[in-house]
Protein backbone atom coordinates (compact mmCIF):
# COMPACT_ATOMS: atom_id res chain seq x y z
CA UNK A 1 -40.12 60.06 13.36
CA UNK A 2 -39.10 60.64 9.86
CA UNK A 3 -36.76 58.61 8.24
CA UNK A 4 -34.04 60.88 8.65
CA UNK A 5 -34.45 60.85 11.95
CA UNK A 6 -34.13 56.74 12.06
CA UNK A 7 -31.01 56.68 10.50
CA UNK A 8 -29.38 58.86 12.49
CA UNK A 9 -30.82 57.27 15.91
CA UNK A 10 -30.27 53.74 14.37
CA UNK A 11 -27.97 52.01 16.88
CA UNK A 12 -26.65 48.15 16.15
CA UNK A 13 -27.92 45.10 18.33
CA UNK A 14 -24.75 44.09 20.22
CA UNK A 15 -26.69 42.48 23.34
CA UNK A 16 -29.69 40.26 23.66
CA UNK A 17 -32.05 39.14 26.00
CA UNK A 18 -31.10 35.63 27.69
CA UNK A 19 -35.06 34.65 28.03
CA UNK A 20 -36.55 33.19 24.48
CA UNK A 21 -38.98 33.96 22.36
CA UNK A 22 -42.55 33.60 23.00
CA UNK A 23 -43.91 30.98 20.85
CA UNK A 24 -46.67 33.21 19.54
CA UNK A 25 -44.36 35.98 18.56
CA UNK A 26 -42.05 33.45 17.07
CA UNK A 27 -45.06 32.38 15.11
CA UNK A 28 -46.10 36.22 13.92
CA UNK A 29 -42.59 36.83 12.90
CA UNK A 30 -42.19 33.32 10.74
CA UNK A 31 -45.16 34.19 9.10
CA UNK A 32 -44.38 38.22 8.37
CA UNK A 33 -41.15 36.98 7.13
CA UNK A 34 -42.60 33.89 4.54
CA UNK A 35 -45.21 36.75 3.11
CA UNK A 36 -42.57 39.95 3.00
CA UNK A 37 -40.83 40.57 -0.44
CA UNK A 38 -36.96 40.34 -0.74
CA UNK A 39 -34.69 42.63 -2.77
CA UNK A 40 -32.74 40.03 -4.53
CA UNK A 41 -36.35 38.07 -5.67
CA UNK A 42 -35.45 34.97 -4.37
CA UNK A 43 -38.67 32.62 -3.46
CA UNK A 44 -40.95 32.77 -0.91
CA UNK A 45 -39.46 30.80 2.34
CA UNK A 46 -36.04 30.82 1.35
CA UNK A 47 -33.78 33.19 3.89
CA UNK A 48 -30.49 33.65 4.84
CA UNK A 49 -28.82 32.37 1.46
């Protein structure tokens, strides 16, 4: 799918899943999101703020 085609299809997250997440995934994800750049610059590890 092109991105086009994402933005159109691109629905918002009104309901999650009760069950957590797996620790592993939680683990993948923390780690993605330390290493991935952010548009306003701000240092590694810092999110939300």
């Amino acid at each position: 799918m092109d991105a086009s085609g994402a933005i159109k299809k691109h629905r918002e997250m009104t309901a999650f899943k009760p069950d957590p997440m797996p620790a592993e995934n939680l683990d993948k994800l923390s780690r993605a999101l330390y290493l991935s750049s952010s548009e306003r610059a701000f240092h590694r590890g810092r999110f939300g703020s």
